[in-house]
Protein backbone atom coordinates (compact mmCIF):
# COMPACT_ATOMS: atom_id res chain seq x y z
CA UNK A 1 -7.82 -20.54 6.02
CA UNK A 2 -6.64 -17.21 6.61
CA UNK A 3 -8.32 -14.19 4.78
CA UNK A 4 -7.30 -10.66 3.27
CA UNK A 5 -8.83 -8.18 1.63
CA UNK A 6 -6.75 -5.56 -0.97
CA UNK A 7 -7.57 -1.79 -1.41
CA UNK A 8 -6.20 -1.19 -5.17
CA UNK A 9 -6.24 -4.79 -6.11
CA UNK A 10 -7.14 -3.76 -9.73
CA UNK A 11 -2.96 -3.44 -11.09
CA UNK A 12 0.44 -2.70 -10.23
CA UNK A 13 1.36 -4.08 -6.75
CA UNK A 14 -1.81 -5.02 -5.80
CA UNK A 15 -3.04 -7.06 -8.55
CA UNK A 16 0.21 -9.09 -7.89
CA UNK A 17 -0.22 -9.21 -4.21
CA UNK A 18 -3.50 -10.76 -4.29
CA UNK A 19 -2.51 -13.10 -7.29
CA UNK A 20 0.64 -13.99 -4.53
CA UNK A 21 -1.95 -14.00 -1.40
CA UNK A 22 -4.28 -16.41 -3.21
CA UNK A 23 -1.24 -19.12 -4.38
CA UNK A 24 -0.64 -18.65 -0.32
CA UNK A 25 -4.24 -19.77 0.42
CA UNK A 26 -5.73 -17.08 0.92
CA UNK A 27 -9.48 -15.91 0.27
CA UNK A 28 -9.78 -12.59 -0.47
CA UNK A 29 -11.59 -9.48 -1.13
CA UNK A 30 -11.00 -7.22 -3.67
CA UNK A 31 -11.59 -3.74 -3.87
CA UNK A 32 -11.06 -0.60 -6.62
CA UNK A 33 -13.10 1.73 -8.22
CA UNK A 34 -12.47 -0.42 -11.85
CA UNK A 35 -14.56 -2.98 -10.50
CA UNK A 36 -14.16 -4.92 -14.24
CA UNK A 37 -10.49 -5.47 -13.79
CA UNK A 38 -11.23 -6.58 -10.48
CA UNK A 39 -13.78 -9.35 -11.64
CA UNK A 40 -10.79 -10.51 -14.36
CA UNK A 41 -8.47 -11.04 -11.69
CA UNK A 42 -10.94 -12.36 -10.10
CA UNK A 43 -11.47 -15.61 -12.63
CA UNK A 44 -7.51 -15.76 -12.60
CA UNK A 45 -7.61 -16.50 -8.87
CA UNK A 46 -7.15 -20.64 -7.44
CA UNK A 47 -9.30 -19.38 -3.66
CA UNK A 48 -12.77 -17.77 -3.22
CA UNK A 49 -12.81 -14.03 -3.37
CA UNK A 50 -15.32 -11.40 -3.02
CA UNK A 51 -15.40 -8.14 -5.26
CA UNK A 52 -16.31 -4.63 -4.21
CA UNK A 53 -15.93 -1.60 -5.98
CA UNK A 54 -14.61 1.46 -3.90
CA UNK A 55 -13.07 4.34 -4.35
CA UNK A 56 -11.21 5.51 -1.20
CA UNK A 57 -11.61 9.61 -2.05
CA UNK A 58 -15.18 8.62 -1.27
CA UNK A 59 -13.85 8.25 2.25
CA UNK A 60 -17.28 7.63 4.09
CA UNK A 61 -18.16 5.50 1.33
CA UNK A 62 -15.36 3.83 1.17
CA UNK A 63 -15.09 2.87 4.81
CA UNK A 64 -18.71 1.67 4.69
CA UNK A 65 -18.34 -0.51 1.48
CA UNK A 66 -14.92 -1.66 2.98
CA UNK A 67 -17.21 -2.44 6.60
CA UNK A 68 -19.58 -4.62 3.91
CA UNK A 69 -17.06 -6.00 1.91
CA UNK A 70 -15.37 -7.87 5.47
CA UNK A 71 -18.98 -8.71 6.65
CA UNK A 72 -19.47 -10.45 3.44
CA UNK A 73 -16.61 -12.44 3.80
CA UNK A 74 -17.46 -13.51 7.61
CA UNK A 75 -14.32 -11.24 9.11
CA UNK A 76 -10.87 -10.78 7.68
CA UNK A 77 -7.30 -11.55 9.26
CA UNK A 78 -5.25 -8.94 6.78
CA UNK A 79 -6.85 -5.55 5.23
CA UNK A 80 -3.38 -4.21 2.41
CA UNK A 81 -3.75 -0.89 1.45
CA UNK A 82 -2.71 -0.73 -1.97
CA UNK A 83 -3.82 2.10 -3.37
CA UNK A 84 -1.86 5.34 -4.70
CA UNK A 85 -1.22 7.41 -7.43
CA UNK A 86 1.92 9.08 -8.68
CA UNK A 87 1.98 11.93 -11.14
CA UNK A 88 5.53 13.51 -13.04
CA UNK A 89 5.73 17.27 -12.69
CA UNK A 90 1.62 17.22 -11.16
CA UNK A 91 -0.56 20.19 -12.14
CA UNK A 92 -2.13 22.05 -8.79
CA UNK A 93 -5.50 19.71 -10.09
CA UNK A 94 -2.92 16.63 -9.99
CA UNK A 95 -1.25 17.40 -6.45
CA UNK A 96 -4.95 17.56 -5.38
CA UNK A 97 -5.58 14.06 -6.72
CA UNK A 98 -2.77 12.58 -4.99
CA UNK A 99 -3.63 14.08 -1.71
CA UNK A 100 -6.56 13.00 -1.98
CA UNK A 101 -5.66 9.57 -3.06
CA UNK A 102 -2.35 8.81 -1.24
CA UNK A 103 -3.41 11.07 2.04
CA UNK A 104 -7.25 10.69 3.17
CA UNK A 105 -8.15 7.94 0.87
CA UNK A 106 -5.06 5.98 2.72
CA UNK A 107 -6.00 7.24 6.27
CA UNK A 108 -9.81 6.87 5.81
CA UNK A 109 -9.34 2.93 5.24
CA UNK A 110 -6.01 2.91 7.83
CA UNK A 111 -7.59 4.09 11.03
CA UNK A 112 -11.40 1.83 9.87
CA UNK A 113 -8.78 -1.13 9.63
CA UNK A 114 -7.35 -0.19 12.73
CA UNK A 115 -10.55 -0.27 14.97
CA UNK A 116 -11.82 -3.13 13.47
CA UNK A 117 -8.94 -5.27 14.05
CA UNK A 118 -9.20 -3.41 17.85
CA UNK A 119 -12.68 -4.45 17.96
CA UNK A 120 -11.63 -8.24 16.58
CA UNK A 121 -8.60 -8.60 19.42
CA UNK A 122 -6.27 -8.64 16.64
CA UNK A 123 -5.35 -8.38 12.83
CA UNK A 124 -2.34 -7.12 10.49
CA UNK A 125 -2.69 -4.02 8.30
CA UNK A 126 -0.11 -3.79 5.60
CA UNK A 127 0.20 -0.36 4.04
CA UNK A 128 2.32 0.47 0.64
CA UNK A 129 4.05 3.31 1.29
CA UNK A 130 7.33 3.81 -1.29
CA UNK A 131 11.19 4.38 -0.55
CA UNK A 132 10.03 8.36 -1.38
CA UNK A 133 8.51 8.92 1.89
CA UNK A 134 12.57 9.38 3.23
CA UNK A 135 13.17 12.67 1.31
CA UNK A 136 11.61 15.03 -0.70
CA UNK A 137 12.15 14.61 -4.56
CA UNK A 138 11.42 17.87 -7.01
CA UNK A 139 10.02 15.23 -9.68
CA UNK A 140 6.99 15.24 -7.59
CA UNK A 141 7.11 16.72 -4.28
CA UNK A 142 3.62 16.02 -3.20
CA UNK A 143 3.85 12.20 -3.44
CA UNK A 144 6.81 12.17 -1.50
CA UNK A 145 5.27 14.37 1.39
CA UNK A 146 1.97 11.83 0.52
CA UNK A 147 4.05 8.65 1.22
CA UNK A 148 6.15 10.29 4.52
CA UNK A 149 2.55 11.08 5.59
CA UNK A 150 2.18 6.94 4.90
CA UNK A 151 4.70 5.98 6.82
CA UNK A 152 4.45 8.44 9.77
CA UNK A 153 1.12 7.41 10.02
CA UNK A 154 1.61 3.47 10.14
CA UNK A 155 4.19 3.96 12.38
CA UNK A 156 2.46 6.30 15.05
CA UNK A 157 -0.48 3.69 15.24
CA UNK A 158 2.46 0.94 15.44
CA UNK A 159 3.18 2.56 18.80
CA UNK A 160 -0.82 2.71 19.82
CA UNK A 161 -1.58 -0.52 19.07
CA UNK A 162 2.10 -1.48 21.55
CA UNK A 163 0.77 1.22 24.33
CA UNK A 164 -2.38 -0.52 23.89
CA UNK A 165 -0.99 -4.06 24.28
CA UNK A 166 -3.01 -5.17 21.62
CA UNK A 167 -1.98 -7.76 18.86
CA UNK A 168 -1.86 -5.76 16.07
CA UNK A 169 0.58 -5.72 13.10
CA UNK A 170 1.64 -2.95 11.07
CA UNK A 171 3.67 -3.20 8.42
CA UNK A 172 5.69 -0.45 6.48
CA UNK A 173 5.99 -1.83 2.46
CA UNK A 174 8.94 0.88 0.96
CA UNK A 175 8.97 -0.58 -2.48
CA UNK A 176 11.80 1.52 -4.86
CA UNK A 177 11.14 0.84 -8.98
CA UNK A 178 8.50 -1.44 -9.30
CA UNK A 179 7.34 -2.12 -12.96
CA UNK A 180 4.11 -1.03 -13.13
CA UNK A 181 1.86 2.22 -15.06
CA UNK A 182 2.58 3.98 -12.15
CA UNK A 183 6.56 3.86 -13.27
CA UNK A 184 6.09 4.92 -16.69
CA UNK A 185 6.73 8.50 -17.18
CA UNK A 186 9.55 8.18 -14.04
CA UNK A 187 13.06 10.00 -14.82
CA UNK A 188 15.72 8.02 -13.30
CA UNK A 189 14.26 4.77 -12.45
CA UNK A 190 16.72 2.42 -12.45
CA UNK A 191 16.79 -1.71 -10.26
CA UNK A 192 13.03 -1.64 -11.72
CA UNK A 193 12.12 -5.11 -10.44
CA UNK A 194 9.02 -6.59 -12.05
CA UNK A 195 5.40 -6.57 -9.91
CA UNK A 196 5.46 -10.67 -9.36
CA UNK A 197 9.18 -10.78 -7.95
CA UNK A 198 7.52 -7.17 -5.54
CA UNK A 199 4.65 -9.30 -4.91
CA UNK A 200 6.54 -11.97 -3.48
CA UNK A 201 8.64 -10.48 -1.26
CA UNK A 202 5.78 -8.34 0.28
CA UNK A 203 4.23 -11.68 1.08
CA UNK A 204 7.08 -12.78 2.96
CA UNK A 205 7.77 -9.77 4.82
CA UNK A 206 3.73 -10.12 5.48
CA UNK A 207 4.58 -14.16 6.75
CA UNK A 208 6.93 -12.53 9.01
CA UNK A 209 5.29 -9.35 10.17
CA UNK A 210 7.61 -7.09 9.57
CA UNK A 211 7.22 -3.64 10.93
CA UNK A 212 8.58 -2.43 7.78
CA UNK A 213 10.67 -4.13 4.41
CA UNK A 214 12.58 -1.85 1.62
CA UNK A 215 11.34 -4.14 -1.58
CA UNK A 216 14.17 -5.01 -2.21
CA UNK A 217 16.22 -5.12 0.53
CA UNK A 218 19.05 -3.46 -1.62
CA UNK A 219 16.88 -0.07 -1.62
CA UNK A 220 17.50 0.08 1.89
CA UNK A 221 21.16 1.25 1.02
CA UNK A 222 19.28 3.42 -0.98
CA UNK A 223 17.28 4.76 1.88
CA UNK A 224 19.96 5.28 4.26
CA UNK A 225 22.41 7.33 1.38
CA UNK A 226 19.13 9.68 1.15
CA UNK A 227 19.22 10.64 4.73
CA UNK A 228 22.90 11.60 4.56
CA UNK A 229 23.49 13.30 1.47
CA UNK A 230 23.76 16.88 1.66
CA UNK A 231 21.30 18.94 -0.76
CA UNK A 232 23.41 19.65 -3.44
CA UNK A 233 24.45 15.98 -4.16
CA UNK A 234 20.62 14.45 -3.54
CA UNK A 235 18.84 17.29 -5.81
CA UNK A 236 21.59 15.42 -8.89
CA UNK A 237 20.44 11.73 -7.96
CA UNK A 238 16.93 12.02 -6.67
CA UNK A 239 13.90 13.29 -8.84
């Protein structure tokens, strides 16, 4: 029985993800800093699963609790990095946040996932990044730049891990609208697809390890009309 742990497991994506993971066969672990959501979802799962409550701006403590949290459960297969924040026209205090969240919280547990699955021989590390990290958006420039730092990141330790020769996975997760707190607030949003039907197809592309998946697939239209549009058309369809 394969096992998995999920950084952010408390709502949105993740919540779903490990409620998907666990109907899969999983056994997880759980991790967030709202450790009493995590211990609900916890009595709603049909596998074993461990809890831990982290926080990844603590980033030492987070990659030390995350290092517990795996020895607990006897070595993991799949470490999903979940966690992320978004916030609508952010405050300086607010862009700090999300750095801190989306940028060091996300590389702290990356690269520890990363050498333990190089110490293990092998492993899959599944990071949600967002179809954002394409282009800049003025609704919140920050967690745009955040989420390109995401995906720049996965992908430059997706070519490691191949100069290395190593079996590890990396996959890329570019969700668009997801229905979740994070969306609320969101001008624009429009093919908002709820967390369970996100949920699902993440675990597929995660079956199939995928490099990367637009969730849906339809957002990767989306993603390539970005790249092309000149300024003045993207700044009327983009936030």
């Amino acid at each position: 029985m394969e096992k998995a742990v999920v950084i952010g497991a408390s709502a949105g994506i993740g919540r779903e993800l490990a409620k998907e993971l666990a109907r899969r066969g999983y056994i997880l672990g759980l991790a967030a800093r709202r450790i009493e959501l995590l211990h609900e979802l916890q009595r709603e799962l049909p596998t074993q699963s461990y809890v831990k409550k982290i926080d990844v701006t603590r980033t030492e403590e987070a990659r030390k609790l995350l290092e517990e949290l795996i020895r607990e459960m006897g070595g993991v297969d799949l470490i999903v990095i979940s966690a992320g924040v978004i916030f609508q026209d952010p405050t300086w205090e607010q862009e700090i946040t999300t750095i801190n969240v989306n940028v060091l919280g996300f590389s702290a547990i990356l690269n520890y996932a990363f050498d333990y699955f190089c110490n293990r021989g092998s492993g899959h590390i599944v990071g949600i990044s967002s179809v954002a990290a394409i282009r800049g958006g003025h609704g919140s420039p920050v967690y745009n730049a955040s989420k390109a730092f995401v995906s720049n990141l996965m992908h430059g330790l997706r070519i490691k891990a191949l100069r290395m020769n190593s079996k590890i996975h990396i996959t890329d997760i570019k969700p668009g609208h997801v229905s979740t707190s994070m969306m609320q607030g969101q001008r624009g949003a429009f093919w908002v697809i709820p967390t369970e039907k996100a949920a699902f197809q993440i675990a597929r592309a995660i079956e199939k390890k995928r490099k990367h998946a637009y969730i849906t697939k339809r957002w990767g239209i989306v993603a390539w009309a970005m790249k092309i549009l000149p300024d003045r058309l993207y700044s009327k369809f983009w936030s």
